[in-house]
Protein backbone atom coordinates (compact mmCIF):
# COMPACT_ATOMS: atom_id res chain seq x y z
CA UNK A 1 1.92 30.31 23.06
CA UNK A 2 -1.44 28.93 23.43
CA UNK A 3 -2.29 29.67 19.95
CA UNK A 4 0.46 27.55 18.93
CA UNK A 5 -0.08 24.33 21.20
CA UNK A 6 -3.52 23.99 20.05
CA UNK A 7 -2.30 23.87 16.00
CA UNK A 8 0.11 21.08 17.65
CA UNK A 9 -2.36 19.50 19.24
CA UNK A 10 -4.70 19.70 16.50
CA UNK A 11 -2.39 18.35 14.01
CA UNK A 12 -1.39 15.32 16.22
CA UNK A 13 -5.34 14.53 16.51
CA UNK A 14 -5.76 14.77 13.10
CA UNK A 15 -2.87 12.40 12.24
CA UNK A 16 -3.68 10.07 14.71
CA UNK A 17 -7.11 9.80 13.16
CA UNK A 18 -5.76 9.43 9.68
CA UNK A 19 -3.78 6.22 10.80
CA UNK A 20 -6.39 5.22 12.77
CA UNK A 21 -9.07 5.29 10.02
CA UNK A 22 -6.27 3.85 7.55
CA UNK A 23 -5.56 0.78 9.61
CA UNK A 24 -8.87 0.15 9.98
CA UNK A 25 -10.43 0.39 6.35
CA UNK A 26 -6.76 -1.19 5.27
CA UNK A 27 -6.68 0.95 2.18
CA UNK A 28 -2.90 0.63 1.84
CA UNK A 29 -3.30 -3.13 0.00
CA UNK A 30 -6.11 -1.15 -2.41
CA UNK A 31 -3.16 0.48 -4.13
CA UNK A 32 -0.32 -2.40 -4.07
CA UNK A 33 1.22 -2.90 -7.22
CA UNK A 34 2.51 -6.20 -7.52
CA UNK A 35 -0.05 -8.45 -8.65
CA UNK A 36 -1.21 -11.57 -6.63
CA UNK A 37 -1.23 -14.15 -9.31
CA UNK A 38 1.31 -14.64 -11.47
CA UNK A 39 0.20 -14.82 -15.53
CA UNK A 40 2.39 -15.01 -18.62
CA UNK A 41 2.73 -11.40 -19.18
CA UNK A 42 3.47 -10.53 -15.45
CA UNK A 43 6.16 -13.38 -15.64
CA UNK A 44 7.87 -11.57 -18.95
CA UNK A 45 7.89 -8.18 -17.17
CA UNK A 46 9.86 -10.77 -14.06
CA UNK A 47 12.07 -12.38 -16.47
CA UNK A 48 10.29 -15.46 -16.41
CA UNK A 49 10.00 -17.67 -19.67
CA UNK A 50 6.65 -18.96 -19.67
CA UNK A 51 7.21 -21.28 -21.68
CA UNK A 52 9.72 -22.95 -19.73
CA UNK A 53 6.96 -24.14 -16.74
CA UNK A 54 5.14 -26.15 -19.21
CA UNK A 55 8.40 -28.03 -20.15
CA UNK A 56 8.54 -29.08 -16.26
């Protein structure tokens, strides 16, 4: 029984540091995959027409 609430224990610590250390460093926006500007070929894959903003 003891054996067993220190792996519980443990694991808790270890996840707690993992979110810890991940909110911190913020290394969930490293891996975000929608871009943050907008260019012609990001607009086609959006089903944007490029063309039509410089009609506007």
């Amino acid at each position: 029984m003891n054996q067993s609430m220190a792996i519980i224990i443990s694991i808790f610590v270890v996840f707690a540091a993992v979110t810890l250390i991940g909110k911190k460093f913020n290394l969930s926006s490293r891996y975000e995959r929608k871009p943050r500007v907008l260019n012609s070929w990001n607009a086609l894959d959006k089903g944007i027409d490029p063309t039509d903003e410089n009609k506007a």
